[in-house]
C-alpha atoms as a PDB file:
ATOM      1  CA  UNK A   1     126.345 140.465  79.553  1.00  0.00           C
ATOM      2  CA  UNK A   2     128.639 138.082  77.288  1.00  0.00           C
ATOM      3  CA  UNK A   3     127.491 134.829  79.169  1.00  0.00           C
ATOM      4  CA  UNK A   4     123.872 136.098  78.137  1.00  0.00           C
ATOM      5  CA  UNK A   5     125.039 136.753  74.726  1.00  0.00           C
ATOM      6  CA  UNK A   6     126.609 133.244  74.569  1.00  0.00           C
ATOM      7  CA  UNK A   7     123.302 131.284  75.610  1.00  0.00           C
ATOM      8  CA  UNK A   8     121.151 133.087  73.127  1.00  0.00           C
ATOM      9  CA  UNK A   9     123.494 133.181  70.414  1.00  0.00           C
ATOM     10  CA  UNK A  10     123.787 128.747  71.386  1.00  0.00           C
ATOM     11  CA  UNK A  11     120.209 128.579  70.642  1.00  0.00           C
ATOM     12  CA  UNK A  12     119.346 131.140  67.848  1.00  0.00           C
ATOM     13  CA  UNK A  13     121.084 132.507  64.737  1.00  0.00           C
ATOM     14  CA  UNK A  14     120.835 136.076  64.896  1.00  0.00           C
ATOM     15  CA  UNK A  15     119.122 138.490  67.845  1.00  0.00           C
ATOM     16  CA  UNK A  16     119.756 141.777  68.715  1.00  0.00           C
ATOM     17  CA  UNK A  17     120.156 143.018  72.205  1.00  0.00           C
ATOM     18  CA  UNK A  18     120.035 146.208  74.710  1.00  0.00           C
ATOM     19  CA  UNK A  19     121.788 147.363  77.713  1.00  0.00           C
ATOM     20  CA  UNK A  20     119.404 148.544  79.914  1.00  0.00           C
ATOM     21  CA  UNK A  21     118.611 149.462  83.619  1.00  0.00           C
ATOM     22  CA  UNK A  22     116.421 146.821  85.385  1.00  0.00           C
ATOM     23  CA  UNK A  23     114.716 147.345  88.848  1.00  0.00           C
ATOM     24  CA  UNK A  24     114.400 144.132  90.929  1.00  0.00           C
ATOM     25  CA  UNK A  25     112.468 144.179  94.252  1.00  0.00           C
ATOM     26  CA  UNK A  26     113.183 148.300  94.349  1.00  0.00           C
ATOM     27  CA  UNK A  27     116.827 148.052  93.413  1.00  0.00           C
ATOM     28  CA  UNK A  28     118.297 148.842  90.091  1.00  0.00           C
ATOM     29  CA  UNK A  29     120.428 146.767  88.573  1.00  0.00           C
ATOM     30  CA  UNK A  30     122.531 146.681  84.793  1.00  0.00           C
ATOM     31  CA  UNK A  31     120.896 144.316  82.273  1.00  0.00           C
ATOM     32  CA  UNK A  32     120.842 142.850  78.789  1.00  0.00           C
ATOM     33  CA  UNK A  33     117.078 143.031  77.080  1.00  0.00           C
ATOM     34  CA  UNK A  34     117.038 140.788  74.045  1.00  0.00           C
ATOM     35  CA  UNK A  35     114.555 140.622  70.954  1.00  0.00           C
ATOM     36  CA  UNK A  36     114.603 137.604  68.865  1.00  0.00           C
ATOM     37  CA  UNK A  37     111.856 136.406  66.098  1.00  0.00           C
ATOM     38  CA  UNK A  38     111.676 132.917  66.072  1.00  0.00           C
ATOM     39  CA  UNK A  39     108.849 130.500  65.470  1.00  0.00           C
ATOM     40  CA  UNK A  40     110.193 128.206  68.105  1.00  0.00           C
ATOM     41  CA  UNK A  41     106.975 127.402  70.297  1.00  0.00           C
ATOM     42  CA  UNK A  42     106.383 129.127  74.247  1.00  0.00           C
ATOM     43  CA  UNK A  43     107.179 125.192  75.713  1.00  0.00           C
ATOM     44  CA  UNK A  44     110.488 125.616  74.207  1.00  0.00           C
ATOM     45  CA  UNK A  45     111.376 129.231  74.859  1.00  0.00           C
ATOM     46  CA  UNK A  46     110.194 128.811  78.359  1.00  0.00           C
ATOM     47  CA  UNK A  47     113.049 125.953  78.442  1.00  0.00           C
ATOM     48  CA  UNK A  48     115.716 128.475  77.123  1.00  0.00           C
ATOM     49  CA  UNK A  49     114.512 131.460  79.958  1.00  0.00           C
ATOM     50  CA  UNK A  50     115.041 128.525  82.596  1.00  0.00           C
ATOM     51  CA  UNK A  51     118.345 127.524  81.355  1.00  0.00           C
ATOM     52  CA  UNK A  52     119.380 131.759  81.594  1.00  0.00           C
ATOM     53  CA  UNK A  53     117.965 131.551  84.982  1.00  0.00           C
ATOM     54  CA  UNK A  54     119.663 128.927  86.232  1.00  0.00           C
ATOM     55  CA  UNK A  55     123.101 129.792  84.599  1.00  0.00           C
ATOM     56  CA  UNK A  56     122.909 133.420  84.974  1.00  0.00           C
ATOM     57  CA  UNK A  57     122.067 132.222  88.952  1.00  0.00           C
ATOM     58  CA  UNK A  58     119.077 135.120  88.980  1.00  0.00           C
ATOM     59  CA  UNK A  59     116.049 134.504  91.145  1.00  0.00           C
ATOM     60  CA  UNK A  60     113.801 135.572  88.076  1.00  0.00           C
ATOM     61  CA  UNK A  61     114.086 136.318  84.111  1.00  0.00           C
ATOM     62  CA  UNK A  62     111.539 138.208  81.923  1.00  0.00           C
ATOM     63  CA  UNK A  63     109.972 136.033  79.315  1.00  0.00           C
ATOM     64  CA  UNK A  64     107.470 138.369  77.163  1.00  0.00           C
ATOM     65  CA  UNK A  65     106.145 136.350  74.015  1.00  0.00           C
ATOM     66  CA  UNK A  66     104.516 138.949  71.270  1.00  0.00           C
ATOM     67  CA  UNK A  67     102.909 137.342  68.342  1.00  0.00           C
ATOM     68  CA  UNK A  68     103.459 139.684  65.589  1.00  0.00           C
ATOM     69  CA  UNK A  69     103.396 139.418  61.359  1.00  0.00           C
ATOM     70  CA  UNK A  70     107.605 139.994  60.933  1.00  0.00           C
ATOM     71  CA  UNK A  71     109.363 138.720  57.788  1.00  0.00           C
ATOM     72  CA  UNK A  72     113.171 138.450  57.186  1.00  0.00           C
ATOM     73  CA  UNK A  73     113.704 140.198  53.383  1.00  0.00           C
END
């Protein structure tokens, strides 16, 4: 979960994150869900959920992009 923590936390400045229970191909596994508001664009973010795949050495990552109205006060 740190080495997850570590990549985000390399490209954002703040994010907040969840253990959670994943399933993968009908077996469930421990994982790290992680929320982040950013304006970065989806070419860019699709970079950053490549460069967790390939580090994290996973066959897949979940990338969901949610446009919503969010303001830091």
């Amino acid at each position: 979960m740190e080495k997850i923590e570590d990549i985000v936390s390399s490209h954002f400045d703040g994010f907040t994150a969840f253990e959670v229970v994943g399933y993968w191909k009908g077996s469930k596994e421990r994982t790290l869900k992680v929320e982040v508001i950013t304006e970065e664009n989806p070419p860019k973010l699709a970079k950053i959920g490549k460069e967790l795949k390939e580090k994290l050495e996973q066959e897949a990552v979940i990338m969901e992009i949610i446009n919503s109205n969010c303001a830091f006060l």
